[in-house]
Protein backbone atom coordinates (compact mmCIF):
# COMPACT_ATOMS: atom_id res chain seq x y z
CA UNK A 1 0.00 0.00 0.00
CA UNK A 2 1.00 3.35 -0.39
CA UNK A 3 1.82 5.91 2.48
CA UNK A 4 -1.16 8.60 3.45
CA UNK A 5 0.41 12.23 2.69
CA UNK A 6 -2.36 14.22 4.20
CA UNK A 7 -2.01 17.57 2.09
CA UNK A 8 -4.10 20.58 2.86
CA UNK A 9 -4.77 24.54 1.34
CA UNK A 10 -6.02 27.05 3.53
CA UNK A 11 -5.00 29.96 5.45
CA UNK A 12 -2.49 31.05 7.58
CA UNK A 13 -4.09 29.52 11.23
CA UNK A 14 -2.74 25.89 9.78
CA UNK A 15 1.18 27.16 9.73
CA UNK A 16 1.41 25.82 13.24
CA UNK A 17 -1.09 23.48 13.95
CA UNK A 18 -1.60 21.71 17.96
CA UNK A 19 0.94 18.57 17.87
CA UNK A 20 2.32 19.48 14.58
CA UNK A 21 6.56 18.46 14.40
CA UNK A 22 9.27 18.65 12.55
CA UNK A 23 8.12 21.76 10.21
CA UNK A 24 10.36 23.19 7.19
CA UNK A 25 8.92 25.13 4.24
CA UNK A 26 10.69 23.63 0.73
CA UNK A 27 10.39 25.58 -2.52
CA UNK A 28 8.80 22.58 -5.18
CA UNK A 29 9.65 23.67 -8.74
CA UNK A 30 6.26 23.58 -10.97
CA UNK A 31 6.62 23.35 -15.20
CA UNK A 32 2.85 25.04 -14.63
CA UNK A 33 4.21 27.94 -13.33
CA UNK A 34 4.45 29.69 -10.05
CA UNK A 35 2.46 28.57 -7.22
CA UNK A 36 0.85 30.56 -4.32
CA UNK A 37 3.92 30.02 -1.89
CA UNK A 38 6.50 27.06 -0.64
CA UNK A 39 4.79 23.83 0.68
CA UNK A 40 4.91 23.53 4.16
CA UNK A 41 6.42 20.28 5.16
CA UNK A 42 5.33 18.61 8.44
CA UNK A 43 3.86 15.63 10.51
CA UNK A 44 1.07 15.02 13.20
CA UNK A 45 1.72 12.03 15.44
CA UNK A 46 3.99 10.18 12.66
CA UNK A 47 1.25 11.47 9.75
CA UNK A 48 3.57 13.19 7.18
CA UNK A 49 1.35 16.50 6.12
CA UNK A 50 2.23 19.54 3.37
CA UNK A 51 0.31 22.49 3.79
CA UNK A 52 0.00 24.80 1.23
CA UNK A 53 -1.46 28.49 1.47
CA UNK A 54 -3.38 28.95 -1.05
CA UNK A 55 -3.21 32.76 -1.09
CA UNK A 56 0.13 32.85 -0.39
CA UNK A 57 1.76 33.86 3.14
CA UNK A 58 0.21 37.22 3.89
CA UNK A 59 -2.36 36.79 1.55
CA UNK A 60 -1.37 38.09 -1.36
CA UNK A 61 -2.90 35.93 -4.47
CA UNK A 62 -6.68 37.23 -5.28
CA UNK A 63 -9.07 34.21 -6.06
CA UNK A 64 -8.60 34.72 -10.06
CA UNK A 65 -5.03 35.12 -9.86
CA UNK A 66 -3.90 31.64 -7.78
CA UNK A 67 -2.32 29.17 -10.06
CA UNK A 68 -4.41 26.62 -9.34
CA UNK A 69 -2.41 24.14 -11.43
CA UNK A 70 0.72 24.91 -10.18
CA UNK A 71 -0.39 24.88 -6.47
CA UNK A 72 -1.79 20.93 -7.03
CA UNK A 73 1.10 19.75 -9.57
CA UNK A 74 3.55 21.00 -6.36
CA UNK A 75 1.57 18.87 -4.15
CA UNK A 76 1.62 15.95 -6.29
CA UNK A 77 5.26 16.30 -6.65
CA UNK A 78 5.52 16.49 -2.66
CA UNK A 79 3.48 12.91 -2.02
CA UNK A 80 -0.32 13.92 -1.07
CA UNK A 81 -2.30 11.10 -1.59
CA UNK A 82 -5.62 12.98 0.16
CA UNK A 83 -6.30 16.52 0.25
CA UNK A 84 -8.47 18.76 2.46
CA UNK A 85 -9.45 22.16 0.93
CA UNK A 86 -10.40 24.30 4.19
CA UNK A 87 -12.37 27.49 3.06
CA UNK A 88 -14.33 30.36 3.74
CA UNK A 89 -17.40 30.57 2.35
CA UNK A 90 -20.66 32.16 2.57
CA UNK A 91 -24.29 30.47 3.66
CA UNK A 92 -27.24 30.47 1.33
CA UNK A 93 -28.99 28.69 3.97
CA UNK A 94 -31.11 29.99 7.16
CA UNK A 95 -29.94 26.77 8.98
CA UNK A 96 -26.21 27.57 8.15
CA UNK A 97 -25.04 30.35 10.13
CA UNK A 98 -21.79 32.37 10.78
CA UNK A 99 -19.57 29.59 12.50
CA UNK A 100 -21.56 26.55 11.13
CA UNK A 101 -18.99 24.24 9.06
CA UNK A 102 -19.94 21.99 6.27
CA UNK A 103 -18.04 19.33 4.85
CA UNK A 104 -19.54 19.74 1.46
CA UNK A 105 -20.44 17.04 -1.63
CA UNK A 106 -20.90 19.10 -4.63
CA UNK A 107 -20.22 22.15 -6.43
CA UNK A 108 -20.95 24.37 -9.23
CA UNK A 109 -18.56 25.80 -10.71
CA UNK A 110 -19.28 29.62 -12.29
CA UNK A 111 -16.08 30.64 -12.86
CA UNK A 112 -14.93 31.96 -16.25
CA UNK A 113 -11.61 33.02 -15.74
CA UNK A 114 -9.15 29.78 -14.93
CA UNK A 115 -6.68 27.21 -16.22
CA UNK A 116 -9.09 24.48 -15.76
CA UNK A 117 -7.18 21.53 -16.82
CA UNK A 118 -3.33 20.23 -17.29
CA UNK A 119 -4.52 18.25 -20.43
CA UNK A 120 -5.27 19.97 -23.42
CA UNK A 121 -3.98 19.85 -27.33
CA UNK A 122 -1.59 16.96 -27.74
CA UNK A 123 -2.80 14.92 -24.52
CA UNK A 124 -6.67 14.81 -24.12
CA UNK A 125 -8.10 13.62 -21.32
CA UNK A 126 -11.89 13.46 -19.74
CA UNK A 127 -11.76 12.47 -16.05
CA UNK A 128 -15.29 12.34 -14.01
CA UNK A 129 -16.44 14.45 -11.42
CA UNK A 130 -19.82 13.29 -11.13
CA UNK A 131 -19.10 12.65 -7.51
CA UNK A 132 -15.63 15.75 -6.88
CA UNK A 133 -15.65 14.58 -3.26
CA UNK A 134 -13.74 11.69 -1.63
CA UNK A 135 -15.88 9.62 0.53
CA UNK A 136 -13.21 8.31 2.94
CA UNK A 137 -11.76 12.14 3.64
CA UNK A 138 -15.01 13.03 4.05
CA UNK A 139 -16.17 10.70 6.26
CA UNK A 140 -13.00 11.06 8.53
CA UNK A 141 -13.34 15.16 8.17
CA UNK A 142 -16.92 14.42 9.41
CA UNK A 143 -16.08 11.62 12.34
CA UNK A 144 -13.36 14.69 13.30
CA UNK A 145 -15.58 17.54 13.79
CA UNK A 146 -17.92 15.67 16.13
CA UNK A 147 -15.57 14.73 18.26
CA UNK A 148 -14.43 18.26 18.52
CA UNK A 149 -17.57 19.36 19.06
CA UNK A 150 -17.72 21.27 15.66
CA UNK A 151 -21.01 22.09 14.83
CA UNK A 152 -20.83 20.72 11.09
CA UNK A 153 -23.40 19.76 8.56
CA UNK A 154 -22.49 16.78 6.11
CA UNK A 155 -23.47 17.47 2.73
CA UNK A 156 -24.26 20.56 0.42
CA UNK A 157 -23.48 22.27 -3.04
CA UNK A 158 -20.97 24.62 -3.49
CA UNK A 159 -20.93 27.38 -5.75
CA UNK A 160 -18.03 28.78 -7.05
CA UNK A 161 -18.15 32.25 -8.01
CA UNK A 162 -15.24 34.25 -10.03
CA UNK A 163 -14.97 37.38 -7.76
CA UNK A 164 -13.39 38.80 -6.34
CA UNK A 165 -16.35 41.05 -5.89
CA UNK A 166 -19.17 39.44 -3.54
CA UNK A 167 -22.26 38.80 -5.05
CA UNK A 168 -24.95 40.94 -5.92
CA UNK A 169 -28.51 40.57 -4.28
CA UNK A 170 -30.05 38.99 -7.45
CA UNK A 171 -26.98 36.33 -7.92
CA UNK A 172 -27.56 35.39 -4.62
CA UNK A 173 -31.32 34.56 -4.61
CA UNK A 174 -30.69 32.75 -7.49
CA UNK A 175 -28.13 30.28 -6.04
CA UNK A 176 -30.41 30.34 -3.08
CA UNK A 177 -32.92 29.06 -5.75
CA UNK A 178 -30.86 26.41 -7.08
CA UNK A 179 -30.69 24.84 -3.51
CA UNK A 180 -26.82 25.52 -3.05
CA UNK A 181 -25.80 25.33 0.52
CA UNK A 182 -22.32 27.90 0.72
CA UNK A 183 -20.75 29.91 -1.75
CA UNK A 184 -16.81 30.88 -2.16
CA UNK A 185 -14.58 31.57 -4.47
CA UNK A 186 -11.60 29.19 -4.31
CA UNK A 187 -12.55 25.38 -5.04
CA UNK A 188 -12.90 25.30 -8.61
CA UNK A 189 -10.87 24.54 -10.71
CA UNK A 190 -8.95 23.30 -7.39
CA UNK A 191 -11.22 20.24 -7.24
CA UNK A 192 -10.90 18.82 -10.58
CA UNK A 193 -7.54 19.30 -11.01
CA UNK A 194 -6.84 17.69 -8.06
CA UNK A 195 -9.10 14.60 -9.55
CA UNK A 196 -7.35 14.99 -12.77
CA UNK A 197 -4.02 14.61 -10.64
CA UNK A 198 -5.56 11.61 -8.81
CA UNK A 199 -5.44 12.73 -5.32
CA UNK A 200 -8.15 12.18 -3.34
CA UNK A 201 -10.02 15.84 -2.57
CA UNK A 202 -12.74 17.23 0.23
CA UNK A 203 -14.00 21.02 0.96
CA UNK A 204 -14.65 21.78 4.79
CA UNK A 205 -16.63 24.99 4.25
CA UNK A 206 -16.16 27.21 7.49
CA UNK A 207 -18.98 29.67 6.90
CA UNK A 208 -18.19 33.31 7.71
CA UNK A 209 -21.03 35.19 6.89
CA UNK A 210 -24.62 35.52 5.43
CA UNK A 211 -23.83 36.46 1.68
CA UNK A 212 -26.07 38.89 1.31
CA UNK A 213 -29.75 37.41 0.61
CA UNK A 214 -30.10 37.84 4.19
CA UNK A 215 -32.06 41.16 4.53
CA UNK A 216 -31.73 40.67 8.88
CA UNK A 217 -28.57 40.74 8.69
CA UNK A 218 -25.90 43.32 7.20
CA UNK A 219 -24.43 42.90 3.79
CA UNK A 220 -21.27 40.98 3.92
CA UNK A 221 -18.50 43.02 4.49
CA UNK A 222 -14.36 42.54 4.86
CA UNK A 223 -14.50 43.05 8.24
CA UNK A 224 -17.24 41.07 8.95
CA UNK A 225 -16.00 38.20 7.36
CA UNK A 226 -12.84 38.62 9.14
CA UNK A 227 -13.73 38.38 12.63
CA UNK A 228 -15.92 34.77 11.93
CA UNK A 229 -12.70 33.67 10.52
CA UNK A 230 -10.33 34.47 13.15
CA UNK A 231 -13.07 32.76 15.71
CA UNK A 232 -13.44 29.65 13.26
CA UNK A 233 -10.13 28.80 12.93
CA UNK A 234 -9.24 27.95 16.38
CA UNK A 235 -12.06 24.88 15.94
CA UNK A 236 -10.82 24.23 12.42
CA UNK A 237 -7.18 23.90 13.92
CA UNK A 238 -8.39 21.02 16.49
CA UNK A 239 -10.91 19.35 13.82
CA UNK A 240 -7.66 19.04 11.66
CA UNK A 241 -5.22 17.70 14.04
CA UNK A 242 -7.60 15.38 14.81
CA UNK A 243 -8.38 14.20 11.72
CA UNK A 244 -4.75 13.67 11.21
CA UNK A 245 -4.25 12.11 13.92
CA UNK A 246 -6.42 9.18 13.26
CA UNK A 247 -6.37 9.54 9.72
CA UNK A 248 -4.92 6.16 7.93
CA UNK A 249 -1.51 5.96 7.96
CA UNK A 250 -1.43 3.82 4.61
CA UNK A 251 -3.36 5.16 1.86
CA UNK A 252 -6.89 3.75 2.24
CA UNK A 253 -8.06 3.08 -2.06
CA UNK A 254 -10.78 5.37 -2.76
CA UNK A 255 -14.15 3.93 -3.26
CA UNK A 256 -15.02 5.89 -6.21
CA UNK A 257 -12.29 5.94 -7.94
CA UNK A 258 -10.50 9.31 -6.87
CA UNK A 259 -7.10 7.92 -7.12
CA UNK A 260 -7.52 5.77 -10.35
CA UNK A 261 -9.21 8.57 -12.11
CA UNK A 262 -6.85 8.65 -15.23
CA UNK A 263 -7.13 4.90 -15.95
CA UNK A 264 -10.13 5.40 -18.20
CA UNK A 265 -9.68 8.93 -19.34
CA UNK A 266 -6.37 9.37 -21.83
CA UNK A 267 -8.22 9.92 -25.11
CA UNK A 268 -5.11 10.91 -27.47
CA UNK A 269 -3.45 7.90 -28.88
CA UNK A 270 -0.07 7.37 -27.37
CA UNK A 271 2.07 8.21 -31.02
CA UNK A 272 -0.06 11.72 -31.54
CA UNK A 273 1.09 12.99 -28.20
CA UNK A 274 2.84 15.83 -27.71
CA UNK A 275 5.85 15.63 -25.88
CA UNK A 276 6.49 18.63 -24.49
CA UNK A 277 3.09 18.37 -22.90
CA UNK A 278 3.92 15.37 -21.51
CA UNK A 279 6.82 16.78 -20.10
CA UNK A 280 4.55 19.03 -17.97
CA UNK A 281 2.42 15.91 -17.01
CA UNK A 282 5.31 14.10 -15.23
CA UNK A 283 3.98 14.36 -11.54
CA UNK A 284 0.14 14.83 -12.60
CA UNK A 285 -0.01 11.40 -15.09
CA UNK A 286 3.25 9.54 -14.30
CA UNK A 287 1.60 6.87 -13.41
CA UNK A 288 -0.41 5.84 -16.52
CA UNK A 289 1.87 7.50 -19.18
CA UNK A 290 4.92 6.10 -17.87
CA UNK A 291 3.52 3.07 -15.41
């Protein structure tokens, strides 16, 4: 079996996590480009863990301008088998308020502006996302938060806006409408790249606000937003460190397929493909181009 490298991206309250040893940040070369920062190399109780900030230290990357496909090739390249995207996000639901964490299942994506794949002319490839989130990370994120005493709902859609404006009244209703539980802007194309890279992906959604349906409560604001996350992410902190610390230590296989995804989804016969692209592809679909 393989060895559980628990990566996650979030914010800067996960540099220095309870019980977390033997921290060093490494610079990881990416052929996609630049990504948002080093990767934070670590372990919790033997669990070997890269943390990546997806905004960069200090926040400095805007939603639209990460590199979301050099932030997942770098932590392909550093091991993770299973990744936890921890985000702020905003509730389109009454029952979901300002603290409330979800450990989402779906999303839809309405960005416009993104890199969405690493495959493209001279390496096609089609991987599902039918069902983006891993079941076993999910599970485990779940089993952790209730221990904690996390108030967490399992389940919901995500949508994914472009921003890095918030959202209008009228866009708001309407995802209201479509029965989407959060919305954010940072986990597409994050979630099917990291399918596409065949690590094994889930979203705990820390919610930080109303959005701005809510006509009880004030429209979301920076400030706002801030002062739910500062309080969230002592809870996140001690749902994560105990997730890793019971978290398989050998890579459990996922039951949907998360970490097989590209067996079935080359399309571009082997002689038409380009090899510079390829080149690019090393860490992402080494193990089918080259297994």
């Amino acid at each position: 079996m393989t060895q559980t490298v628990l990566g996650i991206i979030g914010g800067s309250g996960f540099y220095d996590m309870p019980g977390m040893t033997n921290a060093q940040w490494r610079h990881i070369e990416s052929p996609w480009g630049r990504a948002s920062d080093e990767v934070l190399f670590a372990e919790v109780d033997g669990l070997p863990i890269r943390f990546m900030p997806r905004h960069g230290r200090g926040h400095k990357v805007p939603p639209s301008g990460i590199n979301f496909r050099a932030n997942i090739d770098c932590l392909k390249r550093a091991g993770v088998t299973d990744l936890l995207s921890i985000s702020a996000c905003g509730s389109l639901k009454e029952e979901l308020p300002p603290g409330h964490f979800v450990v989402v299942d779906q999303f839809i994506d309405r960005t416009f502006a993104r890199e969405k794949s690493f495959f493209g002319a001279g390496c096609v490839a089609h991987v599902s996302v039918a069902e983006p989130i891993s079941p076993v990370l999910a599970d485990a994120l779940e089993t952790a938060a209730r221990a904690e005493n996390v108030d967490v709902t399992r389940g919901g859609s995500y949508l994914v806006m472009e921003g890095p404006q918030f959202s209008t009244r009228a866009e708001s209703e309407l995802y209201r409408s479509w029965g989407c539980s959060v919305i954010g802007m940072t986990n597409m194309p994050e979630a099917k790249l990291a399918r596409e890279a065949e690590i094994c992906y889930a979203t705990l959604a820390m919610v930080t606000d109303y959005d701005c349906w809510h006509t009880e409560h004030d429209n979301v604001d920076v400030a706002s937003v801030i002062a739910i996350m500062k309080s969230n992410t002592e809870k996140a902190q001690r749902l994560v460190a105990n997730l890793a610390r019971n978290f398989p230590k050998q890579h459990p296989a996922c039951p949907i397929g998360s970490d097989r995804a590209l067996d079935v989804a080359l399309i571009t016969a082997p002689d038409a493909r380009d090899p510079a692209l390829l080149a690019k592809l090393d860490a992402v679909a080494g193990r089918v181009l080259h297994g």
